[in-house]
Protein backbone atom coordinates (compact mmCIF):
# COMPACT_ATOMS: atom_id res chain seq x y z
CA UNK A 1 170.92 -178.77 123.43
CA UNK A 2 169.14 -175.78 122.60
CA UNK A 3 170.62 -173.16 120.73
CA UNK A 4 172.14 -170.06 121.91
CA UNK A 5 170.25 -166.95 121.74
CA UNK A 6 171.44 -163.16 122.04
CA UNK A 7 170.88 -161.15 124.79
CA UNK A 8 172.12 -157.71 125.48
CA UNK A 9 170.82 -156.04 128.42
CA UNK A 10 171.31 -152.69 130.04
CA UNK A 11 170.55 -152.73 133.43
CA UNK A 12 169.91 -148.61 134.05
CA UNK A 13 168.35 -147.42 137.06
CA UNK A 14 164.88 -146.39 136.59
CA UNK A 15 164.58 -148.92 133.42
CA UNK A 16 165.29 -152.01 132.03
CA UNK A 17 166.02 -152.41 128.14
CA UNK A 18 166.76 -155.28 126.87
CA UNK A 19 167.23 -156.67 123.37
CA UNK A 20 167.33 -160.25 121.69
CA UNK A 21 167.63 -163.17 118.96
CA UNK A 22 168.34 -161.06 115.98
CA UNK A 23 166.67 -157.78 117.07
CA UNK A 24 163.53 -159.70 116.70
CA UNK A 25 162.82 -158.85 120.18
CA UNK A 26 162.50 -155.89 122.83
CA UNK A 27 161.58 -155.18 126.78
CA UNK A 28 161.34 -152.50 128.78
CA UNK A 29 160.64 -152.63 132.58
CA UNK A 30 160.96 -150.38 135.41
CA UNK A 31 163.63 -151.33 137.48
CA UNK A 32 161.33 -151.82 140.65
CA UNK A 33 161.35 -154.76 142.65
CA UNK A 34 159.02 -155.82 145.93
CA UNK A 35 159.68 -159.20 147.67
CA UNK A 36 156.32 -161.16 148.24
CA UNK A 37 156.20 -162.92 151.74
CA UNK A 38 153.12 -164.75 150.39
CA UNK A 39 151.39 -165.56 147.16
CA UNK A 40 149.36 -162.67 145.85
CA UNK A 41 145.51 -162.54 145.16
CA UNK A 42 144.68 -161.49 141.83
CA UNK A 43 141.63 -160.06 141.03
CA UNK A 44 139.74 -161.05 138.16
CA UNK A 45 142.08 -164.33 137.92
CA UNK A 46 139.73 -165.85 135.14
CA UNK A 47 140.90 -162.76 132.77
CA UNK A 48 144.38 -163.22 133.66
CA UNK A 49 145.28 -164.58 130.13
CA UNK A 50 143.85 -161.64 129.08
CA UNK A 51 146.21 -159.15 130.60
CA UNK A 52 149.23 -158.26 129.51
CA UNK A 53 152.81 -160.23 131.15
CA UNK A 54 154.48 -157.44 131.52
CA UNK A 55 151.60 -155.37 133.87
CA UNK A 56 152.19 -158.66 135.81
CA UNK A 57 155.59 -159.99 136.56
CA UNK A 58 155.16 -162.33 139.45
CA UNK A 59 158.03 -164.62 139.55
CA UNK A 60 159.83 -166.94 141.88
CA UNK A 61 163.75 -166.68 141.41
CA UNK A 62 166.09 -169.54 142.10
CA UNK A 63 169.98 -168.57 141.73
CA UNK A 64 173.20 -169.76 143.70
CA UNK A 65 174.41 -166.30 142.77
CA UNK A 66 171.36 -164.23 144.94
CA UNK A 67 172.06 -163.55 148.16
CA UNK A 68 168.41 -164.29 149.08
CA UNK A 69 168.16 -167.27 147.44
CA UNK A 70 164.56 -168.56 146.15
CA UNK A 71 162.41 -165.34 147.00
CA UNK A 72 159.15 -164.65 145.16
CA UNK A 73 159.09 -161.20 143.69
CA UNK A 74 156.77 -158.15 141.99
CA UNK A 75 158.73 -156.77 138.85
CA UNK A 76 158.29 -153.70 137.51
CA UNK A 77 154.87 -151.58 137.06
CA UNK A 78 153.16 -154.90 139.27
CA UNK A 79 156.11 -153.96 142.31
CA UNK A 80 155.68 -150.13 141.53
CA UNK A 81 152.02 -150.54 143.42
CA UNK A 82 153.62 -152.63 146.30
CA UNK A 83 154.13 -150.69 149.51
CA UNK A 84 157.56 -152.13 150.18
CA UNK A 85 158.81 -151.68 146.41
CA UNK A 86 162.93 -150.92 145.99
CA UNK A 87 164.91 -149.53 144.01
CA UNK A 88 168.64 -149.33 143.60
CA UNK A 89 169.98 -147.33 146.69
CA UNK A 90 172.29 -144.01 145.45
CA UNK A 91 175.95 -145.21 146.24
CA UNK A 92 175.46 -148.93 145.87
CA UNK A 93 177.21 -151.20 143.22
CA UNK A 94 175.09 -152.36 140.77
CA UNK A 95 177.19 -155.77 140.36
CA UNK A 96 176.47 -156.23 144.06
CA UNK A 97 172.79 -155.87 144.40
CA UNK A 98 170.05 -158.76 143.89
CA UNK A 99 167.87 -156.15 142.30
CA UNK A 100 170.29 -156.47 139.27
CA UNK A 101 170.58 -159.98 138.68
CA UNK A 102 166.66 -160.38 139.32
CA UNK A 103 166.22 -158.02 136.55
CA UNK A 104 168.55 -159.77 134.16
CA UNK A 105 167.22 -163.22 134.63
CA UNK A 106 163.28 -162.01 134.75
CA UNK A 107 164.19 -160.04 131.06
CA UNK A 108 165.64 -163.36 129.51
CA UNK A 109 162.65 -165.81 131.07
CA UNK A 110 160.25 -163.02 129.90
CA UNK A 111 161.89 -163.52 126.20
CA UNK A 112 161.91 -167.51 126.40
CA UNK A 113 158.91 -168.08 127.05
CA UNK A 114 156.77 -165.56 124.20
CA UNK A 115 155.09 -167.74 122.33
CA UNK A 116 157.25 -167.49 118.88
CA UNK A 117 160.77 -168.83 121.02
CA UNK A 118 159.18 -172.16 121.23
CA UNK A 119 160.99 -173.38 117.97
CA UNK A 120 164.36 -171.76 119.86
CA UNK A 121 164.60 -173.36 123.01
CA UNK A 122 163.51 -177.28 124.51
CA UNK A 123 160.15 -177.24 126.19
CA UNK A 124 158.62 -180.14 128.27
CA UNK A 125 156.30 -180.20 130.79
CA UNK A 126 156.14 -176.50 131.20
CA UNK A 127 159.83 -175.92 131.69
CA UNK A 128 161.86 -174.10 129.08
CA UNK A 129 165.73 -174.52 128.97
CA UNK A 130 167.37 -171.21 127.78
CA UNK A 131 170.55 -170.66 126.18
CA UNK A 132 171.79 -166.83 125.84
CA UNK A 133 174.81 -165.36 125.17
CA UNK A 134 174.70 -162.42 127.02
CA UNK A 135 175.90 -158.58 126.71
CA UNK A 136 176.20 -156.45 129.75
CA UNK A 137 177.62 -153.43 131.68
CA UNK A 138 178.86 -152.10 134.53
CA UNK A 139 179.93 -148.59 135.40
CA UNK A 140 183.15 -147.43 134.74
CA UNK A 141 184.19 -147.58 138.32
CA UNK A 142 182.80 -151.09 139.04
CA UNK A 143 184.85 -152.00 136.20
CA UNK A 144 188.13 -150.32 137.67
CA UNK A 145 187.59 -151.86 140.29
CA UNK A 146 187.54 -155.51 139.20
CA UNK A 147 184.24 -155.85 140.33
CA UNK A 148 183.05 -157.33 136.78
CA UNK A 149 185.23 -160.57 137.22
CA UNK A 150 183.27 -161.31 140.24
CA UNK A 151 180.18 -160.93 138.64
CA UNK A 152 180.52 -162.31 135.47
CA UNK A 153 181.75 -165.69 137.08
CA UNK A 154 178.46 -165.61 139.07
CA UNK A 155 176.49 -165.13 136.39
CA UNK A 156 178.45 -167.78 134.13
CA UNK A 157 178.78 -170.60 136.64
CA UNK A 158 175.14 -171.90 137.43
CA UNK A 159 171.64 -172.38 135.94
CA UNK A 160 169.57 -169.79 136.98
CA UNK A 161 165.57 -170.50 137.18
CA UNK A 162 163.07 -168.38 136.96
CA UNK A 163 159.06 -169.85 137.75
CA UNK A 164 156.32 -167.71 136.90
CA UNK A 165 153.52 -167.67 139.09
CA UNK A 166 150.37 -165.41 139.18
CA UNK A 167 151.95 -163.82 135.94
CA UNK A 168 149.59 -163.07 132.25
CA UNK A 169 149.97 -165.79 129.68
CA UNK A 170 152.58 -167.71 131.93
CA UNK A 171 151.15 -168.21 135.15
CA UNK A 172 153.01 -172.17 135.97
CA UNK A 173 156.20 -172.33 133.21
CA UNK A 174 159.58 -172.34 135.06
CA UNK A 175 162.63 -171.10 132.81
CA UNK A 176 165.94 -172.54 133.41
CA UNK A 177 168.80 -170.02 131.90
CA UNK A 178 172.25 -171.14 131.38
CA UNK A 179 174.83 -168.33 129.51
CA UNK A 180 176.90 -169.63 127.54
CA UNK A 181 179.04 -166.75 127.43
CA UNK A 182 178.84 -163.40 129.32
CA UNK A 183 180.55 -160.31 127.98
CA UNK A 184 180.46 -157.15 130.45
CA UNK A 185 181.52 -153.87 129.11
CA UNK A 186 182.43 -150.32 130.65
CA UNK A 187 179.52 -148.24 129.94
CA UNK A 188 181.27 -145.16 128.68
CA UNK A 189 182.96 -147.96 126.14
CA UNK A 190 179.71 -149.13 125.35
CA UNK A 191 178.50 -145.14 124.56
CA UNK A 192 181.30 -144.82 122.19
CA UNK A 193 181.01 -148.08 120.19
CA UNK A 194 176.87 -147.02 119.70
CA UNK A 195 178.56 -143.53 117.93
CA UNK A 196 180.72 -145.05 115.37
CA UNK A 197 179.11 -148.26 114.59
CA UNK A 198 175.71 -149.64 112.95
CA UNK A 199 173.86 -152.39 113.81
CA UNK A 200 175.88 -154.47 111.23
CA UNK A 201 179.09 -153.37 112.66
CA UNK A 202 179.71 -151.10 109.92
CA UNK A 203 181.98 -147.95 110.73
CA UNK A 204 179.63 -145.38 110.18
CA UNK A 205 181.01 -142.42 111.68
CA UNK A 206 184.30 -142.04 110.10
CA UNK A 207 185.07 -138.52 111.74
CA UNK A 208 184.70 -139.89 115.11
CA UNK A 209 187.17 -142.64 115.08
CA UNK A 210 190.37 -140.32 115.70
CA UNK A 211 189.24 -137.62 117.50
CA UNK A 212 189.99 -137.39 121.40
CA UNK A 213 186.38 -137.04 122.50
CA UNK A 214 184.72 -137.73 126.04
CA UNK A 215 181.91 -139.36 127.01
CA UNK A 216 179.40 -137.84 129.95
CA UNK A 217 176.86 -141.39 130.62
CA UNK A 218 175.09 -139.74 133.51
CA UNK A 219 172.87 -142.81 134.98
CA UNK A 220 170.62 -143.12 138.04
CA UNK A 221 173.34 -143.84 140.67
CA UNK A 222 176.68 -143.29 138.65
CA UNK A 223 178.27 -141.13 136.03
CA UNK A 224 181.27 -142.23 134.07
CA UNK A 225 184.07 -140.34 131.76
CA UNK A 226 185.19 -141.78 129.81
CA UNK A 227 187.84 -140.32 127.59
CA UNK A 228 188.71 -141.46 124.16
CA UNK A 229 191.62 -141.17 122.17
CA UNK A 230 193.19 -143.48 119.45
CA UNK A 231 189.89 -145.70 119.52
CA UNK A 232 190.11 -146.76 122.87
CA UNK A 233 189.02 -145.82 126.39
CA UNK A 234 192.26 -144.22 128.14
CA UNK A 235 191.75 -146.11 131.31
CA UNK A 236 193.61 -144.20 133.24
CA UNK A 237 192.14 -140.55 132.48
CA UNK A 238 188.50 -142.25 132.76
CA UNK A 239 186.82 -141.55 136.01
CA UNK A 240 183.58 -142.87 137.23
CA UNK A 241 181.61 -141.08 140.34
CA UNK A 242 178.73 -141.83 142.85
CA UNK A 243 176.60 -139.00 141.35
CA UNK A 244 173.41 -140.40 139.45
CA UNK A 245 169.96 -138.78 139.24
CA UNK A 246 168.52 -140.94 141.67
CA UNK A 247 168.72 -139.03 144.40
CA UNK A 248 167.61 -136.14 142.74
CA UNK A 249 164.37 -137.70 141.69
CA UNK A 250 163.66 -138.75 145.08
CA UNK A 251 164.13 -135.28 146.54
CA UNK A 252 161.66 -133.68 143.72
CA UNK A 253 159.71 -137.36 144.51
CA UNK A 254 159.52 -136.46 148.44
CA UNK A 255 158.75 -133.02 147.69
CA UNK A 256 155.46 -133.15 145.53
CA UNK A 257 154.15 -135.24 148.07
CA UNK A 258 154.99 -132.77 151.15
CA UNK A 259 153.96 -129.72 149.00
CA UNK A 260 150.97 -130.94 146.86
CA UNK A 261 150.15 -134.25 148.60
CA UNK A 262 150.63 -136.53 145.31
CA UNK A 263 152.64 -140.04 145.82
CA UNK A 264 153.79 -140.89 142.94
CA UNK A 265 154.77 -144.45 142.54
CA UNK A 266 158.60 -144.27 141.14
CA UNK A 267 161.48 -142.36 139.85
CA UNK A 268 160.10 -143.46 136.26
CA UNK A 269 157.09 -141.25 136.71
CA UNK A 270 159.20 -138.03 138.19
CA UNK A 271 161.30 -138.61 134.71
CA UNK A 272 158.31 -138.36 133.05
CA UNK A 273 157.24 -135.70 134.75
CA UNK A 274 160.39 -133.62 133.58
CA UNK A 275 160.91 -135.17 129.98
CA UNK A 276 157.43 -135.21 128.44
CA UNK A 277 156.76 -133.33 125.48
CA UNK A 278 153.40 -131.77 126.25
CA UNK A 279 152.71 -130.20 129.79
CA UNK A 280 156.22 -130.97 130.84
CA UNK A 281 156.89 -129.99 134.79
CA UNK A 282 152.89 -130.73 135.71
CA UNK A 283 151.24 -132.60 137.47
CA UNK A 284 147.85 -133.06 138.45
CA UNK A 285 146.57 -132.36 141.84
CA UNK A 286 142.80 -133.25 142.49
CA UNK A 287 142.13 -132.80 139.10
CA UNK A 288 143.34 -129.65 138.41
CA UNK A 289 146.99 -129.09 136.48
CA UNK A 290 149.62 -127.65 138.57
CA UNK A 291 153.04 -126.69 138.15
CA UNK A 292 155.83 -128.30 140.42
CA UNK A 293 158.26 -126.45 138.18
CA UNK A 294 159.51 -124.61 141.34
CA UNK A 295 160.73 -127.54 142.88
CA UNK A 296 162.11 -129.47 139.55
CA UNK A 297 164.21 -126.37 138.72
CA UNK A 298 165.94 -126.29 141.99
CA UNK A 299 166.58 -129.72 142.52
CA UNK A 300 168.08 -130.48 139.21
CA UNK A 301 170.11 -126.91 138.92
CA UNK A 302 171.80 -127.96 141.66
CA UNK A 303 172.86 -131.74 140.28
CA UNK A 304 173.55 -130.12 137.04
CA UNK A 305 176.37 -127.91 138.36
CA UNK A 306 178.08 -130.68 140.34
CA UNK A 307 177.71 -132.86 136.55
CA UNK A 308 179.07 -129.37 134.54
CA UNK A 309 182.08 -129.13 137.59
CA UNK A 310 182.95 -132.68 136.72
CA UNK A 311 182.76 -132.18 132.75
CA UNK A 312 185.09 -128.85 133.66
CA UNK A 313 187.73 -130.94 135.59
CA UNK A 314 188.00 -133.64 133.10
CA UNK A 315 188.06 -131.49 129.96
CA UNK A 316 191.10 -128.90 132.28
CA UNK A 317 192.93 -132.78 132.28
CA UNK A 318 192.21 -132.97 128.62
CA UNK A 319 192.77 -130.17 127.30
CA UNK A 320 192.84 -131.45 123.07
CA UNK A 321 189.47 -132.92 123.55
CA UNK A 322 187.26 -131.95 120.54
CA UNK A 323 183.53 -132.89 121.59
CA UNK A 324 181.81 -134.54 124.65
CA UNK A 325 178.62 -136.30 124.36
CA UNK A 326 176.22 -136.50 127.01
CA UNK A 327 174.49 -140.01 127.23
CA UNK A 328 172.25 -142.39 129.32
CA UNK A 329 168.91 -141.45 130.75
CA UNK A 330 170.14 -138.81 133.43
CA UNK A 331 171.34 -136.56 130.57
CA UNK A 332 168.04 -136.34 128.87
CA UNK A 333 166.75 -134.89 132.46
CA UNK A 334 169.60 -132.66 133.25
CA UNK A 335 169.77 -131.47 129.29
CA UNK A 336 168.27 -128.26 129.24
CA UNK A 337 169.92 -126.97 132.75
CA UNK A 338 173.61 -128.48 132.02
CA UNK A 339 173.31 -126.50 128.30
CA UNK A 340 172.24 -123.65 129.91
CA UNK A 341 175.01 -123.44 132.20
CA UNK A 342 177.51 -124.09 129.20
CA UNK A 343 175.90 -120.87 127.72
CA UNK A 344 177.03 -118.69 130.01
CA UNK A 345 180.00 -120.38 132.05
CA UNK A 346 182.91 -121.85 129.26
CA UNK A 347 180.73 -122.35 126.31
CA UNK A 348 182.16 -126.63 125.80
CA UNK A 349 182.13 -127.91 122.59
CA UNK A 350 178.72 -130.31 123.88
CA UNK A 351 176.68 -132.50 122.10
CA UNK A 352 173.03 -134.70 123.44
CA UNK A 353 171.07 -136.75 121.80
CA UNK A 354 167.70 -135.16 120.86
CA UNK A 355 166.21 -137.94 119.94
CA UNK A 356 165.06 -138.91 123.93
CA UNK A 357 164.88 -143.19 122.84
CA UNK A 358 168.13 -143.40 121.26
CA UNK A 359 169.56 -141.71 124.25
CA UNK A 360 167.43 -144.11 126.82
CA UNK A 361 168.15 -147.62 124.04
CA UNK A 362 171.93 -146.52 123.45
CA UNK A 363 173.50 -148.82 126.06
CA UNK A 364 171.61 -151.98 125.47
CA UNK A 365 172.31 -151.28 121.06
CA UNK A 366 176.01 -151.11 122.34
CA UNK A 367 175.97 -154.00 124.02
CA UNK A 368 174.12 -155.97 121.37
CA UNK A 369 177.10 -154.53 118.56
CA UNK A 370 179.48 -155.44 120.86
CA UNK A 371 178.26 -158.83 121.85
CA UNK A 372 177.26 -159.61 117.81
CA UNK A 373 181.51 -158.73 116.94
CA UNK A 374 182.40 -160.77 119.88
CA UNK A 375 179.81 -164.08 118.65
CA UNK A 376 181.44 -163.33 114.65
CA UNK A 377 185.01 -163.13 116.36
CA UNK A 378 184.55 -166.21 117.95
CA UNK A 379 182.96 -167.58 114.50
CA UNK A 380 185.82 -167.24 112.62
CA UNK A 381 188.38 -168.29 114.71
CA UNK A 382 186.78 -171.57 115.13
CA UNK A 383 186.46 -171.50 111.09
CA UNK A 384 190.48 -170.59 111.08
CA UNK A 385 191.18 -173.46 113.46
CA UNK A 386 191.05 -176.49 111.31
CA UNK A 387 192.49 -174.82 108.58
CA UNK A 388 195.67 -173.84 110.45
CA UNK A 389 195.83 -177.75 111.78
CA UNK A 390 195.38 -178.75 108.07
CA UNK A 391 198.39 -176.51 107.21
CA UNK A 392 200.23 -177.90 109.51
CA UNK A 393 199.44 -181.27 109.01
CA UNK A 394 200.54 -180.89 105.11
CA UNK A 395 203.73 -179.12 106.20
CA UNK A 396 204.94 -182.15 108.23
């Protein structure tokens, strides 16, 4: 049997990030998905080894736990082009949806079969068998409501196979994943384990550890509070709402293409759009740069009052919090308008993360600390094991 290899995996809603083996390993992929009703032509198909895998992800996904079972599928920036391309619907559960499991397994059959994993996992006749151990999430209201048992036994009790067709580099292999283990965490958990610990699951923010703090993870289609005190999530003052960016984006999305006549092609390029360092709120518009700031400003104003009510409420509850932290991608959009309103409303003891990729990696680095303690936990009690029996034994 092959070994078992790490994989923690955040899900979000515009992206997918992903990380592996011993860090050795990283993807990100626009959560965008477009079901092919026949095989695609590819132009150029001579060059295809030439292109890169991940402009390309053409796959054919076999899975008791789908609901549409055995589907061929465009995955991110090759479904982005597709005229019938989905993403996750605003008030959906992510534990529910295909989408989310196609994602998963296309990130770990993307990983098996780069060229360096061949000494890590049995190949034969252009079928790899995958191992992973794997490190997930789900927001805080799935979670509350039990939805992660569900999910985690669907994930856990089949092989899974993922076939490649008209894909870069791996047009014809077929991955079969089985997970050994899968570990799904509250995100808002997740957000505070990334604060206090490093990569070697070394405390490394000491003044953290007892203060009652909160947690703002503002995602595409969710945003959880969680609220921390004593090192652990108070489950009961946590709270986890249908109010993500998502709809937001396609609003502003809708909008630029009513006012100026520009389609753009998914959320990920409206976040973009708003987040980029140089001409930020531009776009172009047959060839010449124009401003959409008029609409971004509105739209977002507006979702960053009904976040800022929802920080108010929570904080009134909690009244001996010290610091919330705004994570996950949505609070590197909302950012400037949610500090602004701080400024001159109650003036919260806030804190983001400036650096925009630690904010957008933070989930899938907590779930790979979280999944490495649980893999060492389970290390040393197997370790502890015999030498308990041999105690006893010598006792008798």
């Amino acid at each position: 049997m092959s070994q078992s290899r790490v994989a923690a995996i955040d899900v979000g809603n515009d992206s997918v990030k992903a990380l592996f083996g011993k860090l050795d390993s990283e993807l990100y992929i626009p959560n965008v998905t477009a079901i092919d009703t026949e095989d695609r032509p590819v132009i150029g198909i001579e060059d295809l080894d030439k292109k890169d895998p991940l402009d390309g992800i053409h796959i054919r996904v076999h899975s008791p736990a789908l609901q549409e079972n055995n589907t061929i599928y465009r995955v991110g920036n090759l479904a982005t082009k597709a005229d019938n391309a989905t993403e996750l619907d605003p008030g959906s559960s992510k534990s529910e949806e295909d989408q989310t499991l196609v994602m998963l397994l296309a990130s770990m059959a993307l990983d098996a079969v780069k060229p360096e994993n061949k000494q890590v996992f049995n190949r034969s006749n252009q079928v790899v068998e995958a191992n992973y151990t794997l490190g997930t999430g789900l927001p805080l209201r799935e979670v509350k409501e039990g939805k992660d048992v569900g999910y985690r036994s669907q994930l856990l009790g089949s092989v899974h196979q993922v076939e490649f067709l008209v894909t870069p580099k791996y047009q014809g292999l077929k991955v079969n994943i089985k997970l050994d283990e899968v570990k799904i965490y509250p995100e808002g958990f997740a957000a505070f384990i990334n604060l206090v610990m490093d990569n070697n699951l070394n405390i490394i923010n000491k003044d953290l550890i007892d203060k009652q703090i909160l947690i703002q993870d503002i995602g595409g289609l969710s945003t959880d509070i969680a609220v921390i005190r004593n090192r652990n999530v108070d489950d009961d003052k946590a709270q986890g709402y249908n109010l993500g960016v998502s709809e937001a984006l396609e609003t502003i999305r809708d909008e630029i293409n009513k006012k100026h006549g520009v389609e753009l092609d998914s959320r990920r390029d409206v976040v973009d759009i708003i987040t980029k360092k140089n001409d930020r709120n531009h776009i172009m518009v047959k060839g010449s740069r124009t401003s959409v700031h008029d609409i971004t400003d509105r739209v977002l104003l507006e979702l960053a009052k009904k976040q800022y009510r929802h920080l108010r409420n929570t904080w009134q509850r909690n009244s001996q919090t010290e610091i919330c932290y705004f994570v996950g991608g949505g609070s590197s959009v909302l950012k400037d308008y949610i500090k602004t309103l701080n400024n001159s409303l109650d003036g919260f003891n806030i804190d983001f993360f400036e650096d925009e990729k630690e904010s957008i990696w933070m989930m899938a680095n907590a779930y790979y600390k979280l999944i490495s303690e649980f893999i060492q936990q389970q290390s040393k009690d197997k370790q502890e094991k015999p030498a308990e029996k041999q105690k006893a034994a010598s006792n008798k």
